[in-house]
N, C-alpha and C. Protein backbone atom coordinates (compact mmCIF):
# COMPACT_ATOMS: atom_id res chain seq x y z
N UNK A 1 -14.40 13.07 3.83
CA UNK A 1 -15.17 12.03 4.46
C UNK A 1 -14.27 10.82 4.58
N UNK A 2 -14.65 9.90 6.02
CA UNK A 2 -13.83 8.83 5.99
C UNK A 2 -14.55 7.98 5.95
N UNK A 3 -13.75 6.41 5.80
CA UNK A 3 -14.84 5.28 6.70
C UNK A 3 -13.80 4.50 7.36
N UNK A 4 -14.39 4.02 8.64
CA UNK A 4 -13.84 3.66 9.92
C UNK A 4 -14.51 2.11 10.25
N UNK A 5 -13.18 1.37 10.77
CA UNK A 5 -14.15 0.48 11.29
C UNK A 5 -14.47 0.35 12.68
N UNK A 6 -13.46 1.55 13.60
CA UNK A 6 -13.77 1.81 14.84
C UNK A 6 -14.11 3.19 15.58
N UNK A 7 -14.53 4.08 14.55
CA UNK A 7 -14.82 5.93 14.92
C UNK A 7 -13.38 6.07 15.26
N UNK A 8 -12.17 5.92 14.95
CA UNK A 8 -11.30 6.47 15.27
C UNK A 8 -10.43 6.98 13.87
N UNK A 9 -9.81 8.35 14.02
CA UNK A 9 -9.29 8.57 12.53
C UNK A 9 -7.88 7.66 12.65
N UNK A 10 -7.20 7.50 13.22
CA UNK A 10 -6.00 6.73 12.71
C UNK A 10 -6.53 5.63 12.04
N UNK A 11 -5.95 5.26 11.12
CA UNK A 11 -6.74 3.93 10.52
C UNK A 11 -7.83 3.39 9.65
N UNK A 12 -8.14 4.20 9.34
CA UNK A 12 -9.03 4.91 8.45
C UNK A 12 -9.07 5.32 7.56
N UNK A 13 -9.74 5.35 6.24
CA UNK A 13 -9.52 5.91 5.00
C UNK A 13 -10.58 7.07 4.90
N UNK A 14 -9.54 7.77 3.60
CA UNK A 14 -10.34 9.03 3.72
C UNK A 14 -10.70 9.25 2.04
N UNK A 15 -11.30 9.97 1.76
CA UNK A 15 -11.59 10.56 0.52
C UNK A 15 -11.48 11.82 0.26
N UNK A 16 -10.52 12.72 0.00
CA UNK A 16 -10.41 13.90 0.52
C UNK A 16 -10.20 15.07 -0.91
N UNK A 17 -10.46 16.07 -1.19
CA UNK A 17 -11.04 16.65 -2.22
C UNK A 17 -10.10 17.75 -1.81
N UNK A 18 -9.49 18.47 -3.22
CA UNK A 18 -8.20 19.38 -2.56
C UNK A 18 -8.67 20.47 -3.66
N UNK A 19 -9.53 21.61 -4.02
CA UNK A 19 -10.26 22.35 -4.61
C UNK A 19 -9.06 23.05 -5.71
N UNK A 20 -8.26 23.62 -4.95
CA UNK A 20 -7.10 24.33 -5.20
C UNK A 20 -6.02 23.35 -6.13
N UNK A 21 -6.14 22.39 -6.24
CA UNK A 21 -5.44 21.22 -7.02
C UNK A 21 -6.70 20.57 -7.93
N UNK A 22 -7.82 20.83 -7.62
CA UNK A 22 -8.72 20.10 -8.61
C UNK A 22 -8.87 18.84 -8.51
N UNK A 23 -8.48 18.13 -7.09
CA UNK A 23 -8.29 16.79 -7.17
C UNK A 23 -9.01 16.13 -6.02
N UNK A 24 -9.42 14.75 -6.46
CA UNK A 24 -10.59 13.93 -5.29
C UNK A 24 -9.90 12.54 -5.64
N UNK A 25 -9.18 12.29 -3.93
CA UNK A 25 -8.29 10.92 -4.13
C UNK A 25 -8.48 10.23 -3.00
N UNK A 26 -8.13 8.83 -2.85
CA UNK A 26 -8.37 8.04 -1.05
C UNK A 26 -7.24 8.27 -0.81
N UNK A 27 -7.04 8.62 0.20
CA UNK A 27 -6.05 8.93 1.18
C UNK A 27 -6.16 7.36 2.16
N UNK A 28 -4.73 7.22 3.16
CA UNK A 28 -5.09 6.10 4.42
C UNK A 28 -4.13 7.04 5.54
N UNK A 29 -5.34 6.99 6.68
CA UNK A 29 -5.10 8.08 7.98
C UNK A 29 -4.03 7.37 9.15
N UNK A 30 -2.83 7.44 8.50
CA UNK A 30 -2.19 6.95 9.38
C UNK A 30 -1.73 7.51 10.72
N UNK A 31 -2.42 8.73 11.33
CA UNK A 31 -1.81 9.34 12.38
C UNK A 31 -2.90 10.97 12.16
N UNK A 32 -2.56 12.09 12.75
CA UNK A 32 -2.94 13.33 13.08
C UNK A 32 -2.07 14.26 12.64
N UNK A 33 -1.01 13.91 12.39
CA UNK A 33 -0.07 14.82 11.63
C UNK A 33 -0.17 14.74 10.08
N UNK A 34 -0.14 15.74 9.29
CA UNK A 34 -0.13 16.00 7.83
C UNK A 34 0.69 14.56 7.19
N UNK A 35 1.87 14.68 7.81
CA UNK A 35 2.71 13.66 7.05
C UNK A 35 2.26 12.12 7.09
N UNK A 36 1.47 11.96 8.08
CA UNK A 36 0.89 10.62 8.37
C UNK A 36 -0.57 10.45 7.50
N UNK A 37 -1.06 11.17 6.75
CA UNK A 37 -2.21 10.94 5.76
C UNK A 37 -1.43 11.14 4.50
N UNK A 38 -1.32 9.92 4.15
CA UNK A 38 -0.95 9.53 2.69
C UNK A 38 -1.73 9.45 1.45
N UNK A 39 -1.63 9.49 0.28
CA UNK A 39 -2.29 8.80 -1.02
C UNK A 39 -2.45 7.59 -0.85
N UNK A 40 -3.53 6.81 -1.31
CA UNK A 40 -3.01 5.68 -1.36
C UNK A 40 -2.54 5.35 -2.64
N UNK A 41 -2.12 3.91 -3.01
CA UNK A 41 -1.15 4.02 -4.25
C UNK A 41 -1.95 4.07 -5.52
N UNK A 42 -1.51 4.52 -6.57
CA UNK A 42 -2.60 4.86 -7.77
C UNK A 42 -3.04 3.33 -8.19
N UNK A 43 -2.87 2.02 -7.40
CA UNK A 43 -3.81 1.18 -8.05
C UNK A 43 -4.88 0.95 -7.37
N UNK A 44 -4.70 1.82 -6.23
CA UNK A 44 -5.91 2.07 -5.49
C UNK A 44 -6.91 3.48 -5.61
N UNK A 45 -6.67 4.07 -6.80
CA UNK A 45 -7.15 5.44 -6.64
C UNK A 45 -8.07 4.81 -7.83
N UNK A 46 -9.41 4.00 -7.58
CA UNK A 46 -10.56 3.82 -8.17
C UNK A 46 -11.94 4.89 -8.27
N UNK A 47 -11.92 5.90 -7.75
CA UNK A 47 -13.23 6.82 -7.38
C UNK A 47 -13.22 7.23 -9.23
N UNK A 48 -14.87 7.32 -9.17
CA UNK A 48 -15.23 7.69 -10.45
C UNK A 48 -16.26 8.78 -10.66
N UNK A 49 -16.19 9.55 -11.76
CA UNK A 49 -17.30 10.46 -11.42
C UNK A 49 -16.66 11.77 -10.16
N UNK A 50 -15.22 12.14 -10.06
CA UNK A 50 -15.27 13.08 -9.12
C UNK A 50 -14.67 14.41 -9.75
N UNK A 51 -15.23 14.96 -8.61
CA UNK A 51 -15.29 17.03 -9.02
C UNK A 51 -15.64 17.33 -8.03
N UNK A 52 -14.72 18.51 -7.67
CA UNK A 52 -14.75 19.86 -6.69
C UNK A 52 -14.81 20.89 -6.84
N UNK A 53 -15.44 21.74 -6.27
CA UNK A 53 -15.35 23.14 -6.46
C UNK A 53 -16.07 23.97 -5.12
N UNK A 54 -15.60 24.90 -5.00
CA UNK A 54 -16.09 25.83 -4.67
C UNK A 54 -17.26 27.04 -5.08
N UNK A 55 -18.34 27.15 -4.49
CA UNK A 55 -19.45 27.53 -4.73
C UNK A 55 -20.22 28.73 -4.06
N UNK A 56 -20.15 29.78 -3.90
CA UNK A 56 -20.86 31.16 -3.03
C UNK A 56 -19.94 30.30 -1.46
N UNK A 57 -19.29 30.26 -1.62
CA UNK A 57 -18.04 30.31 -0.14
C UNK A 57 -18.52 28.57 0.50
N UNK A 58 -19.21 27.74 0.01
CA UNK A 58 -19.34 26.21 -0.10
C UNK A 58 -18.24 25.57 -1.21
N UNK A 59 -17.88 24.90 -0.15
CA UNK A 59 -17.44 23.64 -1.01
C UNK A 59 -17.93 22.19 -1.87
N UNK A 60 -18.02 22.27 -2.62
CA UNK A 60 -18.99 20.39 -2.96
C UNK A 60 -17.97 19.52 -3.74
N UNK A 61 -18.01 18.39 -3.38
CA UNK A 61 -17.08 17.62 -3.31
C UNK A 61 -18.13 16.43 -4.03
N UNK A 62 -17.41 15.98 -5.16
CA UNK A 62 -18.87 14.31 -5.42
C UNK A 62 -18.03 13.60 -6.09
N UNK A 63 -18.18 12.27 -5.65
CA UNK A 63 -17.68 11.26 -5.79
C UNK A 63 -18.51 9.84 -5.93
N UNK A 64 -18.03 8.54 -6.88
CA UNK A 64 -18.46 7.67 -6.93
C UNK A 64 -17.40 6.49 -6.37
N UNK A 65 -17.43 5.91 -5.21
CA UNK A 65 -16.65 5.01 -4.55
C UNK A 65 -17.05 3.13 -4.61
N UNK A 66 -16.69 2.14 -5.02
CA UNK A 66 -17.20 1.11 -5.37
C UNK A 66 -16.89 0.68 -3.67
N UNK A 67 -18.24 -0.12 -3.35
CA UNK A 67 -18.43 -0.45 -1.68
C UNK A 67 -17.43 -1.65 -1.58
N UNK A 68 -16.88 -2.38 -2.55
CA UNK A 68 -16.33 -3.70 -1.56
C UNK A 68 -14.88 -3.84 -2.26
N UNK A 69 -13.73 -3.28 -2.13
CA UNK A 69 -12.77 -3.41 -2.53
C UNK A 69 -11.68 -3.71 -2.07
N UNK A 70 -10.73 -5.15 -2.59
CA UNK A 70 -9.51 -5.79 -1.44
C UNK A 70 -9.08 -4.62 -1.33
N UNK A 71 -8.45 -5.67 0.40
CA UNK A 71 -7.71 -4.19 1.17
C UNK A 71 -8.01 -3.33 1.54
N UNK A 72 -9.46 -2.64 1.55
CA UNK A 72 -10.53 -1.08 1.93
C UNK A 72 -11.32 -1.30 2.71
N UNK A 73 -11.38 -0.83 3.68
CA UNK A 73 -12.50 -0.88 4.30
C UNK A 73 -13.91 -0.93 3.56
N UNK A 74 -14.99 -1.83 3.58
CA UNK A 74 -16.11 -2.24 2.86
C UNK A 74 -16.85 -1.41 3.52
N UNK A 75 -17.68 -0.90 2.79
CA UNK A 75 -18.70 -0.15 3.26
C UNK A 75 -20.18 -0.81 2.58
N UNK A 76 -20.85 -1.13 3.64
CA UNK A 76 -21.96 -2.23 3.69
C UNK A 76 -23.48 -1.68 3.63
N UNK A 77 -23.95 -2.54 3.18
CA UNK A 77 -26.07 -2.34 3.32
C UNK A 77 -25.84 -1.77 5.24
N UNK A 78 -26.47 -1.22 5.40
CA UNK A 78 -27.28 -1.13 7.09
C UNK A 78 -25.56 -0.11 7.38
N UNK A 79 -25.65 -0.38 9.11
CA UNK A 79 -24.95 0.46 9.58
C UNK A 79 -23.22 0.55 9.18
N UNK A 80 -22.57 1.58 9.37
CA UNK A 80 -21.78 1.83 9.02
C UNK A 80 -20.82 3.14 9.37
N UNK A 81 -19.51 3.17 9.90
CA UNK A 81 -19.21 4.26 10.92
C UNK A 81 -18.25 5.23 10.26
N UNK A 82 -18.93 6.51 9.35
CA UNK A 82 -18.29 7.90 8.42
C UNK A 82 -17.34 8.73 9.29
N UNK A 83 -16.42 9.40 9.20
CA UNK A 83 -15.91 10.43 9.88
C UNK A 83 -15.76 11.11 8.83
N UNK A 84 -16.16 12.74 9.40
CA UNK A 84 -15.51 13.96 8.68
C UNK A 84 -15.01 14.84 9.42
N UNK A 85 -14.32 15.98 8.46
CA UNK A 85 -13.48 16.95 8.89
C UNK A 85 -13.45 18.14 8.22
N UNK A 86 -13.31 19.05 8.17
CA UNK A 86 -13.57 20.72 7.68
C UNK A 86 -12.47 21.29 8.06
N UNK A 87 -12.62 22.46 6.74
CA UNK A 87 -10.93 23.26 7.52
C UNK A 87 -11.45 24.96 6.78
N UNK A 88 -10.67 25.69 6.79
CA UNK A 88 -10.36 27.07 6.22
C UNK A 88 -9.87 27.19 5.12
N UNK A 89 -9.09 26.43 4.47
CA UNK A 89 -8.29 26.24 3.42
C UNK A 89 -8.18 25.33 2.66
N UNK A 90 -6.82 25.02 1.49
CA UNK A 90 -6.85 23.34 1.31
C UNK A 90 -5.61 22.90 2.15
């Protein structure tokens, strides 16, 4: 899952859950190519409360993200613009 402040993925942060590594971290979507979605730096890797797994061929992914943090896109009361993405693998 991302959050956007214009529906577009470049630019954008992501929260992205890697099953096979056991790991749920923010990523920042700098581009469409692999190499252009980064970590962001571990003084930004605040999510609390997260776990992945795989489940009867589902994935669940849960996370606790604090809404207003320098530098992050804020995610606010009322509207607000998510992107996601799905794959086959990790």
């Amino acid at each position: 899952v991302a959050f956007s402040t214009d529906g577009q993925m470049i630019g954008s942060e992501a929260v992205i859950g890697l099953p096979g590594d056991n790991k749920v971290e923010k990523y920042n979507l700098g581009g469409k190519s692999d190499s252009a979605v980064s970590p962001m730096p571990d003084s930004q890797q605040t999510l609390s409360d997260t776990s992945i797994e795989v489940k009867d061929g589902q994935t669940i992914m849960k996370f606790t993200k604090i809404m207003k943090e320098a530098g992050e896109i804020e995610i606010i009361p009322g509207d607000n613009t998510f992107l996601w993405a799905h794959g086959s693998n990790d």
